[in-house]
N, C-alpha and C. Protein backbone atom coordinates (compact mmCIF):
# COMPACT_ATOMS: atom_id res chain seq x y z
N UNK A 1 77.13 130.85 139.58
CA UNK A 1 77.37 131.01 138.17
C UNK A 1 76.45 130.08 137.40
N UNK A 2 75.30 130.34 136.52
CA UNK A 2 74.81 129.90 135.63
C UNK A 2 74.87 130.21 134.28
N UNK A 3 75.50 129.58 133.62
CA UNK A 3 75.47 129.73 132.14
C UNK A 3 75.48 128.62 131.61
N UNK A 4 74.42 128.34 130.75
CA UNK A 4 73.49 127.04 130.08
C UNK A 4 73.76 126.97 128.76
N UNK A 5 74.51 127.95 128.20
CA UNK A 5 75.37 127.75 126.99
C UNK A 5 76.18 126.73 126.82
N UNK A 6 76.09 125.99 125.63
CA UNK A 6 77.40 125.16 125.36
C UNK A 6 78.80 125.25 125.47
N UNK A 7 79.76 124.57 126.29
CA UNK A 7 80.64 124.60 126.55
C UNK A 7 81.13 124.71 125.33
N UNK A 8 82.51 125.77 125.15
CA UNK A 8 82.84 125.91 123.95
C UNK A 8 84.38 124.80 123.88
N UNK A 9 84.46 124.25 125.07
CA UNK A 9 86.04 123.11 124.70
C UNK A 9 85.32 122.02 123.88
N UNK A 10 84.10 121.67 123.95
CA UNK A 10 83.52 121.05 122.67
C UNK A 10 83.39 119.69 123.45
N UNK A 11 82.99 119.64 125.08
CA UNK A 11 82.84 118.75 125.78
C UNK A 11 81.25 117.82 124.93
N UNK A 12 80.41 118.88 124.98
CA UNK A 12 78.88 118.86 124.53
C UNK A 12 78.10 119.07 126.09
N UNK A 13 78.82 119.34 127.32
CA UNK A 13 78.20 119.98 128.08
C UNK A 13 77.93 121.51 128.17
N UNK A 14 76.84 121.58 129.67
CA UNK A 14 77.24 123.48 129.64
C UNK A 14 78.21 123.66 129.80
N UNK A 15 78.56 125.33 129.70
CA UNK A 15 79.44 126.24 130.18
C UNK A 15 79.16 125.87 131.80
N UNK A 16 78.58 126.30 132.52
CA UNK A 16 78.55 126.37 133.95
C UNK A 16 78.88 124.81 134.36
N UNK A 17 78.56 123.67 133.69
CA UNK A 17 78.78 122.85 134.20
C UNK A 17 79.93 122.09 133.93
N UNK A 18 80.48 122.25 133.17
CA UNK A 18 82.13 122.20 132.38
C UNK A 18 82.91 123.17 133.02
N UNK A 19 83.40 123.82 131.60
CA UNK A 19 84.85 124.33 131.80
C UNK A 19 84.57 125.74 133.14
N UNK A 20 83.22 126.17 132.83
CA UNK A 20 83.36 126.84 134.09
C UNK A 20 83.23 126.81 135.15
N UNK A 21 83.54 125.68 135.87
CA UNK A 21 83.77 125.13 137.43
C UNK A 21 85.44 125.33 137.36
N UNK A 22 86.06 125.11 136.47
CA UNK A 22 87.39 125.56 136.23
C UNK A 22 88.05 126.71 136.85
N UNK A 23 87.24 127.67 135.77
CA UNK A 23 87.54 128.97 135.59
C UNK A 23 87.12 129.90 137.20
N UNK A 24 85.88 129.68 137.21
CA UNK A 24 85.55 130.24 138.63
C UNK A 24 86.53 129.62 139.62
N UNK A 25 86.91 128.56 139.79
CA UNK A 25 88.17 127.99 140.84
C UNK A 25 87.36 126.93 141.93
N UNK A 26 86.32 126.82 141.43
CA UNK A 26 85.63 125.77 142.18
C UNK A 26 85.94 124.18 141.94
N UNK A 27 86.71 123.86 140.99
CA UNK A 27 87.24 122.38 140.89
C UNK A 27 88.86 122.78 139.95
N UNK A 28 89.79 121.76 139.95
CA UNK A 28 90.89 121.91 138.64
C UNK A 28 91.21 120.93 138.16
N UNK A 29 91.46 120.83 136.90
CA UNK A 29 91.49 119.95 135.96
C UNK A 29 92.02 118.70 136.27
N UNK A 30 91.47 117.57 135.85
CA UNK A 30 92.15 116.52 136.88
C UNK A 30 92.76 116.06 136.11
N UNK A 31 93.08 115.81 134.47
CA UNK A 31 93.63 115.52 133.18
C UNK A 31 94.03 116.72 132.28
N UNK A 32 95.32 116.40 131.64
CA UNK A 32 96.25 117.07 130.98
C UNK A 32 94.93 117.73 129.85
N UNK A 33 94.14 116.77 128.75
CA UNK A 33 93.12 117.24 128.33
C UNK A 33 92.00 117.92 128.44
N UNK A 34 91.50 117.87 130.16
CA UNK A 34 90.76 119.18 130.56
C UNK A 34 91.15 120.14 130.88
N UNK A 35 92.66 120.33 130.86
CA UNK A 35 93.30 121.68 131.16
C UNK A 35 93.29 122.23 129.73
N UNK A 36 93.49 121.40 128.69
CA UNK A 36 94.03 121.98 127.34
C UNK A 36 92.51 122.48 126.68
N UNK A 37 91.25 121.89 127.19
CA UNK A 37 89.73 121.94 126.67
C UNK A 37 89.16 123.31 127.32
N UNK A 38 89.97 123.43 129.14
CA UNK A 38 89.57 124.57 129.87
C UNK A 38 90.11 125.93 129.30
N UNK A 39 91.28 125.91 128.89
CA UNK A 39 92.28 127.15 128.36
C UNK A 39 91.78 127.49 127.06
N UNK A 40 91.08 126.69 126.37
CA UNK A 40 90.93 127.00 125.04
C UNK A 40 89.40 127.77 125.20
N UNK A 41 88.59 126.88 126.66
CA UNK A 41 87.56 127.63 126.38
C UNK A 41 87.30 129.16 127.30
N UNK A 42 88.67 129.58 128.28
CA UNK A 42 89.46 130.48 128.89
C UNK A 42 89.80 131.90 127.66
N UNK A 43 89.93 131.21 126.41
CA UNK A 43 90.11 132.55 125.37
C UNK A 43 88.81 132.73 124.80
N UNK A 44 88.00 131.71 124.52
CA UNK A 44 86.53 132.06 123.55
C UNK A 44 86.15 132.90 125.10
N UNK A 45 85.67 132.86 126.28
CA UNK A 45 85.46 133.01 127.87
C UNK A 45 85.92 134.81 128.28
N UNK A 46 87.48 134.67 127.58
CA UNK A 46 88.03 135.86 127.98
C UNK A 46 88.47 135.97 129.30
N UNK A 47 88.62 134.88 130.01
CA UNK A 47 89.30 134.48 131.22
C UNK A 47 90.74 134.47 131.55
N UNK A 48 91.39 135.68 131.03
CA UNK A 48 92.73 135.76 131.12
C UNK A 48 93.39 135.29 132.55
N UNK A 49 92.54 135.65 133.04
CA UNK A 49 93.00 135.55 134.52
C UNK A 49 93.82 133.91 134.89
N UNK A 50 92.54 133.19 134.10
CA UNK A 50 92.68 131.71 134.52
C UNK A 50 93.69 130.81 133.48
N UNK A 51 94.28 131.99 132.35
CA UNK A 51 95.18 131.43 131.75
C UNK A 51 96.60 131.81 132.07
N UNK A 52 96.48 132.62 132.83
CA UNK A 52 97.72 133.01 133.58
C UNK A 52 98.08 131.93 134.39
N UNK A 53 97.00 132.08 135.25
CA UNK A 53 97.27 130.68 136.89
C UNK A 53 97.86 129.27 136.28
N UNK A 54 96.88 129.43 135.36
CA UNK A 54 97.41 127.88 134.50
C UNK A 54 98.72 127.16 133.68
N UNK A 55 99.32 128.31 133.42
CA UNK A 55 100.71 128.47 132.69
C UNK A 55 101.61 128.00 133.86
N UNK A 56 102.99 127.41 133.28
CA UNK A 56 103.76 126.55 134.22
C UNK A 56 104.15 127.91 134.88
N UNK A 57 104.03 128.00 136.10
CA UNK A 57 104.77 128.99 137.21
C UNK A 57 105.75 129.70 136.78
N UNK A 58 107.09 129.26 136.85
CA UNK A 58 108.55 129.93 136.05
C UNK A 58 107.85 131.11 135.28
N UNK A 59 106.95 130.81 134.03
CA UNK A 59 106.43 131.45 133.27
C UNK A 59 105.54 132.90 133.36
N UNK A 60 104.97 132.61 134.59
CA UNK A 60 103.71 133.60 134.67
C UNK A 60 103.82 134.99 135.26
N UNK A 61 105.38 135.23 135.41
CA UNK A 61 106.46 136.24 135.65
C UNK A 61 106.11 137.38 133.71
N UNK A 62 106.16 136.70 133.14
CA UNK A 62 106.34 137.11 131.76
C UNK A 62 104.73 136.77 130.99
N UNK A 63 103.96 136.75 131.53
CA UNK A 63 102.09 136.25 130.99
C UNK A 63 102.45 137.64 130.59
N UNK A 64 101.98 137.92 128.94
CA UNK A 64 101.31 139.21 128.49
C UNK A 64 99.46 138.93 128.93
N UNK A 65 99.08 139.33 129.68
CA UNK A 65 97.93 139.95 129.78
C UNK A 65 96.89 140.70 128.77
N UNK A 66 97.54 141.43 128.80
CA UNK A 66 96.98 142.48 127.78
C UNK A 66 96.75 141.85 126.19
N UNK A 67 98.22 141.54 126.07
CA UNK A 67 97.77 140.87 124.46
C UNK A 67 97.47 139.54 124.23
N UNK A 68 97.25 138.72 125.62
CA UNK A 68 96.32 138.01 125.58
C UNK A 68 94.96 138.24 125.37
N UNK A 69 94.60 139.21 126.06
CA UNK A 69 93.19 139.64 126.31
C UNK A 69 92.53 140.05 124.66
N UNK A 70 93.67 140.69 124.40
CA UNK A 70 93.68 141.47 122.59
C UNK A 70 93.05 140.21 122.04
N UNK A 71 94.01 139.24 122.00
CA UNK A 71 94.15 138.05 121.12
C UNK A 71 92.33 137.19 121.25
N UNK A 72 91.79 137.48 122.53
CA UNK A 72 91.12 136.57 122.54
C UNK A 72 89.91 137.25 122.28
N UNK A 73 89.82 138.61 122.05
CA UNK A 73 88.50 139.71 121.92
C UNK A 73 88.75 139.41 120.52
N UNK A 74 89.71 139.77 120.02
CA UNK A 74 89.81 139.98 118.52
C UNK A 74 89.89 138.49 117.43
N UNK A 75 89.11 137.35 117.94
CA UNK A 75 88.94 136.64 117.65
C UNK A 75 87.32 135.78 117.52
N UNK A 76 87.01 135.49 116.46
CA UNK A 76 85.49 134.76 116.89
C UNK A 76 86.20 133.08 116.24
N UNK A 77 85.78 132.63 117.81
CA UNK A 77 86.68 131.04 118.00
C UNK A 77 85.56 129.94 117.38
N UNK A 78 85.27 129.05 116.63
CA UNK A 78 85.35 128.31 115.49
C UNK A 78 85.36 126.80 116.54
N UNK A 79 86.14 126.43 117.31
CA UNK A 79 85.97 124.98 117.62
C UNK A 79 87.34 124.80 118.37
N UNK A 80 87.59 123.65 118.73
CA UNK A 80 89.02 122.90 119.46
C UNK A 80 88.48 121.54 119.04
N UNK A 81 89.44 120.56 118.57
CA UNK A 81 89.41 119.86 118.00
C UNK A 81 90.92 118.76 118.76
N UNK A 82 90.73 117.87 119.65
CA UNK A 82 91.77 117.28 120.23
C UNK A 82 91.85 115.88 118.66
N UNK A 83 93.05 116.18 119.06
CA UNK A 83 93.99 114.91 117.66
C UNK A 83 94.43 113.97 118.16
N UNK A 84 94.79 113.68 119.05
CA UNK A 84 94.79 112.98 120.53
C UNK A 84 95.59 113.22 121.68
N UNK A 85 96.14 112.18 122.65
CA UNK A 85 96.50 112.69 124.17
C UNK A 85 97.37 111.42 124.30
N UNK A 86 99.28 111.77 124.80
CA UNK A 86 99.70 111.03 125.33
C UNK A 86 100.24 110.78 126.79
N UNK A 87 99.87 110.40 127.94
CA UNK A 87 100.08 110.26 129.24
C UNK A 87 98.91 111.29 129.62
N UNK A 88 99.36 111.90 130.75
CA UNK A 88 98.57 113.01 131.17
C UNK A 88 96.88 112.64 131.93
N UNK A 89 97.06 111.65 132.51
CA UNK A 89 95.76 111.46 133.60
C UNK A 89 96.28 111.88 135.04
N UNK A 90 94.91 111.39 135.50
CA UNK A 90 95.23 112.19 136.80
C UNK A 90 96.39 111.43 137.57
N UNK A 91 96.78 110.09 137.42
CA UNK A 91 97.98 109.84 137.97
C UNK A 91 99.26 110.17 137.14
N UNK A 92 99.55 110.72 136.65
CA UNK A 92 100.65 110.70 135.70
C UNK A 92 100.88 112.59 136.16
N UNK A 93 102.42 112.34 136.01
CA UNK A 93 103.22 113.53 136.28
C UNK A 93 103.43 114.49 135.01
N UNK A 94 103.28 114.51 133.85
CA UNK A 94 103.44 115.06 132.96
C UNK A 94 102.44 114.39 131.47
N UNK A 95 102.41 114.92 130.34
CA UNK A 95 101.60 114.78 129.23
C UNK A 95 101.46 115.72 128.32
N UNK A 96 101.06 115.05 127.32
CA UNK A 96 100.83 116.19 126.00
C UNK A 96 99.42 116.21 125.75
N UNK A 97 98.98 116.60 124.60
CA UNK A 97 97.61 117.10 123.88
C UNK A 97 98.15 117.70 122.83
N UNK A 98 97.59 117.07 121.69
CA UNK A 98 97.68 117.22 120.37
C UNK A 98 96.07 117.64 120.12
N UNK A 99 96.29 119.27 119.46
CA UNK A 99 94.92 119.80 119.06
C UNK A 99 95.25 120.39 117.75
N UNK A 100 93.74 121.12 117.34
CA UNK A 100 93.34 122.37 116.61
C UNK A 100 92.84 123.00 116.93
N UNK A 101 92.80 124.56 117.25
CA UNK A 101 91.90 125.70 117.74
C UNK A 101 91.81 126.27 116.69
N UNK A 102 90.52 126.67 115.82
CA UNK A 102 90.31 127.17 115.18
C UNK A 102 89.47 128.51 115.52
N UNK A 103 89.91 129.70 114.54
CA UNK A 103 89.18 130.73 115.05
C UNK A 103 89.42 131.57 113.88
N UNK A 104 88.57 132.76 113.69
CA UNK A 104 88.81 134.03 112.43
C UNK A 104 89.23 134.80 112.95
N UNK A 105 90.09 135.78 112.87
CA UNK A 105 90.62 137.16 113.40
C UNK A 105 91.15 138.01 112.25
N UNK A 106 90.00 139.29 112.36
CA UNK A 106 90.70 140.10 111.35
C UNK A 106 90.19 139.84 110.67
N UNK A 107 88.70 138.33 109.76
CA UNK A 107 88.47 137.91 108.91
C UNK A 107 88.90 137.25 108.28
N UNK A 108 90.24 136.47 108.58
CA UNK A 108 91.29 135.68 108.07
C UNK A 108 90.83 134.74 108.85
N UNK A 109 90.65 133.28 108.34
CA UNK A 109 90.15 131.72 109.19
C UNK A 109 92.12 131.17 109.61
N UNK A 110 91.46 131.34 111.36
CA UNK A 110 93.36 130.83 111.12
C UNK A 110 92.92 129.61 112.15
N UNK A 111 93.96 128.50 112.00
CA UNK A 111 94.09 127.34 112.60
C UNK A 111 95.53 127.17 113.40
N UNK A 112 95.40 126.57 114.67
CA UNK A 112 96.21 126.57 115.36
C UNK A 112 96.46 124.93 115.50
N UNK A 113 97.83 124.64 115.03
CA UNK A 113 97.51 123.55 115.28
C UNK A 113 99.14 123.02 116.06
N UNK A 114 98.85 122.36 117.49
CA UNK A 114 100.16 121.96 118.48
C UNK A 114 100.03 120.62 119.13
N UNK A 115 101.12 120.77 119.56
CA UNK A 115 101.03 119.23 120.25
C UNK A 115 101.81 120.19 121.90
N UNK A 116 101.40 120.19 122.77
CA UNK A 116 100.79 121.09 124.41
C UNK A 116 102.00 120.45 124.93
N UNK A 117 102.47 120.78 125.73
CA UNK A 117 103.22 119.67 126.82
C UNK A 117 102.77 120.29 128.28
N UNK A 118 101.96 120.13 129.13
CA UNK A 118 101.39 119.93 130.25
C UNK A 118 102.68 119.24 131.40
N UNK A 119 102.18 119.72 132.22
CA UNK A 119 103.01 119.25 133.88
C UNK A 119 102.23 119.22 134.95
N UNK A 120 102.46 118.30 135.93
CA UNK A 120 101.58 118.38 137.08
C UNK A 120 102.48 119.12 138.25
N UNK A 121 102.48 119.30 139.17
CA UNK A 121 103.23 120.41 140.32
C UNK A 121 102.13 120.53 141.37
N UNK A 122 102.42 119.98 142.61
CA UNK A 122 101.62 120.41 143.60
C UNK A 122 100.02 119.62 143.04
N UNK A 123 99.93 118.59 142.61
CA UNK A 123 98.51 118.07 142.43
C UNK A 123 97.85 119.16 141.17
N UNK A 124 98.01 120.03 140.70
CA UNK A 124 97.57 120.49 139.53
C UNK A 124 98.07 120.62 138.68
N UNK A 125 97.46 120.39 137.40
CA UNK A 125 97.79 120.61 135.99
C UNK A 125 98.09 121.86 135.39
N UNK A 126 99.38 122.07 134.88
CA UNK A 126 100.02 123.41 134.15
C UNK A 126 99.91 123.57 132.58
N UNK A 127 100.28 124.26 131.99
CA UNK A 127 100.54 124.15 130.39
C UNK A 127 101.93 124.93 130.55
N UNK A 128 102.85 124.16 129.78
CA UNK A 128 104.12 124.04 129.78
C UNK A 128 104.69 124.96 128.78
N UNK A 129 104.60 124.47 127.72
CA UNK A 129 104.66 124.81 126.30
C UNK A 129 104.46 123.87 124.96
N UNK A 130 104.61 124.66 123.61
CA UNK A 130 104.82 123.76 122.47
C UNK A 130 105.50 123.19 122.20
N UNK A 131 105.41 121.66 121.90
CA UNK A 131 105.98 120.40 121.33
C UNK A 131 106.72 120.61 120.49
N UNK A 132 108.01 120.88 120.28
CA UNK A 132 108.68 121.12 118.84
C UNK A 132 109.45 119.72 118.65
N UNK A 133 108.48 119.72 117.00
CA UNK A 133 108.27 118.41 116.41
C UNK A 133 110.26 118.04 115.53
């Protein structure tokens, strides 16, 4: 896999050399924040696949697919913007990520803005769900 494009999680590396060692399954995220940088750049990517795997297990019984896939065609993605990160390294069992994903859909500028809650299981990093504040 070569692609010399800018990573779109907004590392300032490539694609091939970033988030897509991810996605192809050749390395996994070793921090709560490269899972949340990989998934975001998994929808600009269109890598449904790898946002499925990534979702906490329990969950991936119920992954819409499809209107994931919708969601992420019918979007031209704008940036990710981390606000910051509490716990969530590679020794730590759980963590958050506080972001913005910005993107237009439809022509409407919409902003996403969460605080992630991440889990580790078996040595890899999950995405859990949203932080309700």
């Amino acid at each position: 896999m070569v692609d010399d494009d800018v990573c779109p999680c907004g590392s300032g590396g490539t694609y091939s050399a970033c988030c897509g060692y991810f996605h192809s399954g050749l390395a996994i995220a070793e921090t709560a924040e490269q899972l949340m940088r990989s998934r975001y750049a998994a929808y600009v990517k269109q890598e449904v696949g790898y946002l499925k795997a990534t979702l906490w297990p329990p969950y991936q019984k119920s992954f819409n697919e499809i209107g994931t896939l919708l969601r992420a065609k019918d979007s031209r993605w704008l940036g990710l913007e981390i606000i910051g990160t509490y716990k969530g390294q590679s020794t730590d069992k759980e963590g958050s990520v506080e972001f913005v994903a910005r993107s237009v859909v439809n022509g409407v500028a919409d902003e996403q803005r969460e605080q992630s809650l991440f889990k580790k299981k078996a040595g890899r990093w999950f995405y859990v769900r949203a932080v309700i504040r």
